[in-house]
C-alpha atoms as a PDB file:
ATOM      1  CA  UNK A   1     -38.141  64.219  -7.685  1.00  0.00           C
ATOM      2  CA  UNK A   2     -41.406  62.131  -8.422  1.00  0.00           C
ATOM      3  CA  UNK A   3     -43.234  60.664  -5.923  1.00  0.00           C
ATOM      4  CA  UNK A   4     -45.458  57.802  -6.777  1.00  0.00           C
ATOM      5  CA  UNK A   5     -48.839  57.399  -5.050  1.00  0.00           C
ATOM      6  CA  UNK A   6     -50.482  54.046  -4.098  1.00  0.00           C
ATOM      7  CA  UNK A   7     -54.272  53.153  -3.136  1.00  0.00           C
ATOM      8  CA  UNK A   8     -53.974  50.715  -0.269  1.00  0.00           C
ATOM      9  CA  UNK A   9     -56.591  48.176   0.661  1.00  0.00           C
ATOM     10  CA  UNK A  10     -57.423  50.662   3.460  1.00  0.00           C
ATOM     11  CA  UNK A  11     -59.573  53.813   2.156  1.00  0.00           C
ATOM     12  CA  UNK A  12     -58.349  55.977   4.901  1.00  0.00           C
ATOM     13  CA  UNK A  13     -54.703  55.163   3.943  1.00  0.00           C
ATOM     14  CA  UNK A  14     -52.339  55.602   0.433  1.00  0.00           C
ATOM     15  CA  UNK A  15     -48.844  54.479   0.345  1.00  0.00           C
ATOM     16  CA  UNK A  16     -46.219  57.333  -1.259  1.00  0.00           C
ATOM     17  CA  UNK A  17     -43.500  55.708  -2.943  1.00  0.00           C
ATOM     18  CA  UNK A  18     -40.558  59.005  -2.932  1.00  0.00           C
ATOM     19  CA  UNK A  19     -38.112  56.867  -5.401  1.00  0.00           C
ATOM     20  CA  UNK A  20     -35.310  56.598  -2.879  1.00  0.00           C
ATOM     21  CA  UNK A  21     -34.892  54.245   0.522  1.00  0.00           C
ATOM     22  CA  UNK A  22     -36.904  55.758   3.420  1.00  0.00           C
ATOM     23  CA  UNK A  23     -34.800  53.452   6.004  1.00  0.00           C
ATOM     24  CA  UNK A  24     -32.851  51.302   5.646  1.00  0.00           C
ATOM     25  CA  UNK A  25     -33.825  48.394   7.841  1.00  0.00           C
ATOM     26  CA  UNK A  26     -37.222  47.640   9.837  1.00  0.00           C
ATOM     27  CA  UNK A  27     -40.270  50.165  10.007  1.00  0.00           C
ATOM     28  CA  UNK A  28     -41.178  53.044  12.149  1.00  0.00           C
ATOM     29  CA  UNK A  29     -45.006  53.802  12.991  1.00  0.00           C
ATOM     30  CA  UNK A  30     -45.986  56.678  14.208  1.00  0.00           C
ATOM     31  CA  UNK A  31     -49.444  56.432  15.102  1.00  0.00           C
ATOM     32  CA  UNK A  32     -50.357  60.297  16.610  1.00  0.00           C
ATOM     33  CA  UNK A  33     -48.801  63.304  16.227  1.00  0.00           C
ATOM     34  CA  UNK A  34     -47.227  63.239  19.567  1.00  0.00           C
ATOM     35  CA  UNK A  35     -45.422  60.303  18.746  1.00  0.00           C
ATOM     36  CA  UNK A  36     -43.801  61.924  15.761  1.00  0.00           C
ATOM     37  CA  UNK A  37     -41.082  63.570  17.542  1.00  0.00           C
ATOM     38  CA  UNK A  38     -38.276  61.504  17.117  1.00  0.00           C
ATOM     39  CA  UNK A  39     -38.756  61.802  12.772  1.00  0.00           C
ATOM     40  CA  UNK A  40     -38.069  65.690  11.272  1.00  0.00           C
ATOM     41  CA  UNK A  41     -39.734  64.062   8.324  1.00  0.00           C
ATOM     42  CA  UNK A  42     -43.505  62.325  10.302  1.00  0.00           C
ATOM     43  CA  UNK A  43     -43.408  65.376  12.297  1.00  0.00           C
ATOM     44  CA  UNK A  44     -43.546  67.995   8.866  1.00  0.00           C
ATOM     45  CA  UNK A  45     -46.681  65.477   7.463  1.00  0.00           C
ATOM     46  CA  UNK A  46     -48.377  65.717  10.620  1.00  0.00           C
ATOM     47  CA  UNK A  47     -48.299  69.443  10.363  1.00  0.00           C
ATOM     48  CA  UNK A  48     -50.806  69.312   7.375  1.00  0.00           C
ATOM     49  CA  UNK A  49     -54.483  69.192   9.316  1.00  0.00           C
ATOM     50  CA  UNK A  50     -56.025  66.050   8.786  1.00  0.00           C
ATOM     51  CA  UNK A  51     -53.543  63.251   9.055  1.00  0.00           C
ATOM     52  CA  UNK A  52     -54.043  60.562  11.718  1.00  0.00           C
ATOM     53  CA  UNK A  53     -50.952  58.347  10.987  1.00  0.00           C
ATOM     54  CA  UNK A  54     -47.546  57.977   9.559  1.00  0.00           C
ATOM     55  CA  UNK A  55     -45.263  54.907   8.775  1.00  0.00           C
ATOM     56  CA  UNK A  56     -42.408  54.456   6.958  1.00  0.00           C
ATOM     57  CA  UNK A  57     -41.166  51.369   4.981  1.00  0.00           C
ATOM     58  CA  UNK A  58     -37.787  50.367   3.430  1.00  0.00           C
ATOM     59  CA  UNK A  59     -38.936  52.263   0.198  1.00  0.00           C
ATOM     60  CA  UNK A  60     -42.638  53.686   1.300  1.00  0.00           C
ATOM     61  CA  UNK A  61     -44.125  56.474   3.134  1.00  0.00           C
ATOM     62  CA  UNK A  62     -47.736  55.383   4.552  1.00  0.00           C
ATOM     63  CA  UNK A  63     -50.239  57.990   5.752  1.00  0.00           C
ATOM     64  CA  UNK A  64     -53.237  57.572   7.082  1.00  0.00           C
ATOM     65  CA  UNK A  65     -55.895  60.291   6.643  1.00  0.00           C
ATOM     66  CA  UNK A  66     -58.225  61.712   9.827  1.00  0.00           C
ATOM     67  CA  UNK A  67     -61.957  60.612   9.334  1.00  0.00           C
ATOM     68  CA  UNK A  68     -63.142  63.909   8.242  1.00  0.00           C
ATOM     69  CA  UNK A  69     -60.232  64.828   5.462  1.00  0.00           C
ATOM     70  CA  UNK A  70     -60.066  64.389   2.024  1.00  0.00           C
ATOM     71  CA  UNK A  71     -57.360  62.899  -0.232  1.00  0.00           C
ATOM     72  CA  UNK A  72     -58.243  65.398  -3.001  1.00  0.00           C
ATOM     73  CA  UNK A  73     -57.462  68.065  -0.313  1.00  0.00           C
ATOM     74  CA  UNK A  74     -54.217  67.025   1.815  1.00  0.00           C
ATOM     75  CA  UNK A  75     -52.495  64.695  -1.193  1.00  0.00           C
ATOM     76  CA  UNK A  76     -50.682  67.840  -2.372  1.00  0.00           C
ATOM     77  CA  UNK A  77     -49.869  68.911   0.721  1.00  0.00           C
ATOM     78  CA  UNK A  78     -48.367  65.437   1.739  1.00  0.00           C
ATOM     79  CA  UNK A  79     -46.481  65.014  -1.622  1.00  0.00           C
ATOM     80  CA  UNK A  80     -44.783  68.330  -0.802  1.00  0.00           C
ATOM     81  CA  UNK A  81     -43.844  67.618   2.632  1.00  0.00           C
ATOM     82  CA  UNK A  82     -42.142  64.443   1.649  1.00  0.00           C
ATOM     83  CA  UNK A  83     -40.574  66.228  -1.572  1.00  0.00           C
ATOM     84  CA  UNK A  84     -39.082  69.093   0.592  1.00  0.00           C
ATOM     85  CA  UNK A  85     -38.333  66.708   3.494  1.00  0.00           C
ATOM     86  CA  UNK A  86     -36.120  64.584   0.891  1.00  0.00           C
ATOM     87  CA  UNK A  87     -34.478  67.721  -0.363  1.00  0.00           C
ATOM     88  CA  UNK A  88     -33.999  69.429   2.613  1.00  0.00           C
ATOM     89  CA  UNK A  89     -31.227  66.315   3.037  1.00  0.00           C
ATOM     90  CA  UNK A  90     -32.211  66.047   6.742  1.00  0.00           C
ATOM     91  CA  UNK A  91     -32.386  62.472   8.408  1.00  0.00           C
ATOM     92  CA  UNK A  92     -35.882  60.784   8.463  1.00  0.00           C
ATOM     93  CA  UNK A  93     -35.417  59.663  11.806  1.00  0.00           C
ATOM     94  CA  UNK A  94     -33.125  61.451  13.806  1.00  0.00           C
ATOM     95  CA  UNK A  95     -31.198  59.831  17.363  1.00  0.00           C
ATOM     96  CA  UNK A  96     -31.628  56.143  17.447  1.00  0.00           C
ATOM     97  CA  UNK A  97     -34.251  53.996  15.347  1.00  0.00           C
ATOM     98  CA  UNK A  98     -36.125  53.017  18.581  1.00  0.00           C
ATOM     99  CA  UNK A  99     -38.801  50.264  17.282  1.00  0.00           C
ATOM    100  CA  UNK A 100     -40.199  48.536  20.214  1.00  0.00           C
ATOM    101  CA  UNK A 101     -38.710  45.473  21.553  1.00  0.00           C
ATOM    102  CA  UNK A 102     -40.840  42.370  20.754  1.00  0.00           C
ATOM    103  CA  UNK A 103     -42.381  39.918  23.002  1.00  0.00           C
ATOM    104  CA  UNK A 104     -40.457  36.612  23.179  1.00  0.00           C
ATOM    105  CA  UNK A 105     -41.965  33.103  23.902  1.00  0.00           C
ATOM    106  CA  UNK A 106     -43.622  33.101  27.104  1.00  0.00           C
ATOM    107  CA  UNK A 107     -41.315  29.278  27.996  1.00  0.00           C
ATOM    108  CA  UNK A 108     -37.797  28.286  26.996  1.00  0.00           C
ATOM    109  CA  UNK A 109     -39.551  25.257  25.313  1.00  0.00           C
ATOM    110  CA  UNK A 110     -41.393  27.594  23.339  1.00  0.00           C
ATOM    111  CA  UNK A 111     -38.342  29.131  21.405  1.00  0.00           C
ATOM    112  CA  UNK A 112     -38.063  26.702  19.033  1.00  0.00           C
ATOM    113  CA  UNK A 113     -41.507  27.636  17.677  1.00  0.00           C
ATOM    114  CA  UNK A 114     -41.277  31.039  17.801  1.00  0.00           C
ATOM    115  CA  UNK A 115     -37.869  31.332  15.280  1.00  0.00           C
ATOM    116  CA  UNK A 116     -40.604  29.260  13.021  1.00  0.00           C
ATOM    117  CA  UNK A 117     -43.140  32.045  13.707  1.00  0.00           C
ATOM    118  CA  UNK A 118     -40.870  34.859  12.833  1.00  0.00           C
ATOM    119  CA  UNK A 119     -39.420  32.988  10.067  1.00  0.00           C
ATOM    120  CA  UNK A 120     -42.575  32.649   8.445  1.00  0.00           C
ATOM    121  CA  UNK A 121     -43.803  36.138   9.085  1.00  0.00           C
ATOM    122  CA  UNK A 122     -40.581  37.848   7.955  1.00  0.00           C
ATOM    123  CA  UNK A 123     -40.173  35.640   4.509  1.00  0.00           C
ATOM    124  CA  UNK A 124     -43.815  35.266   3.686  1.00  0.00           C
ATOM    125  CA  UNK A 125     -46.007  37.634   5.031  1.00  0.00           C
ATOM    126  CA  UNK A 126     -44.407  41.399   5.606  1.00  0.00           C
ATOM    127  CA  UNK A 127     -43.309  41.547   1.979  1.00  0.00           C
ATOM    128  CA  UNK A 128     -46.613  40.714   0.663  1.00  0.00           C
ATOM    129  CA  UNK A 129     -48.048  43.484   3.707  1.00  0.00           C
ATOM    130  CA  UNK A 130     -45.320  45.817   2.947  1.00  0.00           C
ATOM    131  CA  UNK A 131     -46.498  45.971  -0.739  1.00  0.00           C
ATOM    132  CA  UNK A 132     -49.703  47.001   0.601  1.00  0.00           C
ATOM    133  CA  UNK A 133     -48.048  49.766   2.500  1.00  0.00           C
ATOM    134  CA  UNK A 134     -48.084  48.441   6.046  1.00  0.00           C
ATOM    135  CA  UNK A 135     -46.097  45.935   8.114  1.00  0.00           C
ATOM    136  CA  UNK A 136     -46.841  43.013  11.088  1.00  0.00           C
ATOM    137  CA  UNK A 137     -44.843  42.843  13.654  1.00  0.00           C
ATOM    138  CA  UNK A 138     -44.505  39.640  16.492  1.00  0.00           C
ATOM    139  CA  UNK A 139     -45.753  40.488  19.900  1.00  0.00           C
ATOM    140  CA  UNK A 140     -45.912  36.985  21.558  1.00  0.00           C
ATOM    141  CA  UNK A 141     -46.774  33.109  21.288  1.00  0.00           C
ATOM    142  CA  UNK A 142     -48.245  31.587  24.885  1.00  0.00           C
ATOM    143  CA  UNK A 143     -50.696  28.378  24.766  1.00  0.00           C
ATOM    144  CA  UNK A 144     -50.929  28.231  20.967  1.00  0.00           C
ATOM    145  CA  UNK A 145     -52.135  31.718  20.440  1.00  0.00           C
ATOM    146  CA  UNK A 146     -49.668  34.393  18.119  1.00  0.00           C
ATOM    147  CA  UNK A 147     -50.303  38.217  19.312  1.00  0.00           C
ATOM    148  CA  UNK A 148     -49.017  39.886  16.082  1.00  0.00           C
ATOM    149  CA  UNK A 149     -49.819  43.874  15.526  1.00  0.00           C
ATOM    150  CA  UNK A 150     -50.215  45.480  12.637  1.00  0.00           C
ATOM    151  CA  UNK A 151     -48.997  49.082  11.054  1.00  0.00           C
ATOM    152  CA  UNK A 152     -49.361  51.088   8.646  1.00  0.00           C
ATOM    153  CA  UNK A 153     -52.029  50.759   5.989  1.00  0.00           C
ATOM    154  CA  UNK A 154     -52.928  47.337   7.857  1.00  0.00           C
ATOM    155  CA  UNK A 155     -54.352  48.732  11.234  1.00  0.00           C
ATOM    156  CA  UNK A 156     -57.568  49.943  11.202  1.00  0.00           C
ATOM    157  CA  UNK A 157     -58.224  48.428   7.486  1.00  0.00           C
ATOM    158  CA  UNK A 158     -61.502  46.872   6.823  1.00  0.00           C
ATOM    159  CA  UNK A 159     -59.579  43.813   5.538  1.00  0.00           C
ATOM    160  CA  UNK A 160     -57.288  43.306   8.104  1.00  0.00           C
ATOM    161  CA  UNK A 161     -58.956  41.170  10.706  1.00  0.00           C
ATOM    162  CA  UNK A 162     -59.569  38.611   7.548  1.00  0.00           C
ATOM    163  CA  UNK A 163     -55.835  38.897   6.400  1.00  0.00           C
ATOM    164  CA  UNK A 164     -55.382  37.992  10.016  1.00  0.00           C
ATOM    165  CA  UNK A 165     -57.609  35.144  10.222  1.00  0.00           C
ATOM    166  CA  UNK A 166     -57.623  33.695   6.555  1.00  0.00           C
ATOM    167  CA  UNK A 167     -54.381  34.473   5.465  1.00  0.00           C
ATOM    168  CA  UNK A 168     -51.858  34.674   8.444  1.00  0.00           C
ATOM    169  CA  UNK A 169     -53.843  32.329  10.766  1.00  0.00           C
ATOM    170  CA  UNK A 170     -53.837  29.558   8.013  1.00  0.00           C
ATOM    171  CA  UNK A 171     -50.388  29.678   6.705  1.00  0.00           C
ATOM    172  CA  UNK A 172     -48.740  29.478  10.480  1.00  0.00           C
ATOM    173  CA  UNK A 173     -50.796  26.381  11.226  1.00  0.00           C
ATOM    174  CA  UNK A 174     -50.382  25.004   8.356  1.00  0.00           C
ATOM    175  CA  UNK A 175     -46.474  24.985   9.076  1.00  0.00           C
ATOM    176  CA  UNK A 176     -46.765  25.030  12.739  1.00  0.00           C
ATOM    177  CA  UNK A 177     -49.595  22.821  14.014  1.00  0.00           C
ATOM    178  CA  UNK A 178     -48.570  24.429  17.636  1.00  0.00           C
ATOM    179  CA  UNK A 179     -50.330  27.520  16.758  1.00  0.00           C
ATOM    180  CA  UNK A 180     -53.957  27.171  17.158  1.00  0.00           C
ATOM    181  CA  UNK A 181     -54.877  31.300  16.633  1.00  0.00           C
ATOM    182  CA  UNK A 182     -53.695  34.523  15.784  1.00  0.00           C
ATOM    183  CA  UNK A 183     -54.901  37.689  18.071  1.00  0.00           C
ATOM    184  CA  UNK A 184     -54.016  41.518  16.795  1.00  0.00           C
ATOM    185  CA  UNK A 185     -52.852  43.652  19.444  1.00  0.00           C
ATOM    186  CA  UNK A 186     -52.636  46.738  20.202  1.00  0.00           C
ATOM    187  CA  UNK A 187     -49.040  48.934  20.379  1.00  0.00           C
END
């Protein structure tokens, strides 16, 4: 097995690429250790000292690295857990894929625009975040404001409040002139 690495444009973060499908629809972010419990494979990277997130793509592995750590030091480590996890033919998430249930519009008149929102976000902007190693999920739309979070290599990234503003804010109203901001939140 060869597992391709990936610089991300977060330093803390690099994006493993194991050659196979990771899941097979939507993401999974595990942002701590104790969240990791539900994911035989998350839980055997987070037992390499010095990793501070996890998140899986259709095709990716993300991890994020503690302040303190390395890449020289854990990127063996990491490309060995996800080598042995992938051999070991266990599931990489076992029960039920339990992504969080997203916010809806806050009105009934509001629906309308917010199958535009998602529309937009899931054919233009997660594939060009996903390639990046991360993902942005819809939280809400209430008075012309979109609460969108982001995963993976995108939270915490130095770049990500501009992606945010220049990139995401721009394109949605530019198609939807309802929207009037984007705001991250937090999971």
């Amino acid at each position: 097995m060869f597992i391709q690495t990936e610089s991300t444009p977060n330093p803390a973060t690099l994006k493993f690429l194991p050659g196979q499908t990771v899941l097979e629809t939507g993401t999974a972010d595990f942002p701590s250790a104790e969240t990791a419990d539900q994911s035989p494979l998350a839980t055997r990277i987070f037992g390499i000292q010095g990793i501070a997130g996890v998140f899986f793509g259709n095709d990716f592995v993300t991890v994020t690295k503690a302040e303190n750590s390395e890449w020289d030091h854990i990127k063996p480590a990491i490309l060995g857990a996800i080598m042995e996890h992938f051999q070991s033919g266990q599931p990489v998430l076992s029960g039920e894929n339990t992504a969080p249930a997203h916010a809806e519009a806050a009105n009934e008149e509001d629906k309308e625009i917010v199958g535009q929102i998602k529309e937009l976000l899931d054919t233009r902007v997660r594939p060009a975040v996903a390639q990046d190693g991360g993902d942005i999920t819809f939280h809400g739309f209430d008075r012309g404001i979109v609460y969108l979070h982001m995963q993976g290599a995108c939270a915490g990234c130095p770049s990500s409040t501009l992606t945010l503003k220049m990139g995401i804010e721009n394109l949605l109203r530019h198609y939807i002139p309802e929207v009037v901001e984007v705001r991250p939140v937090a999971a």
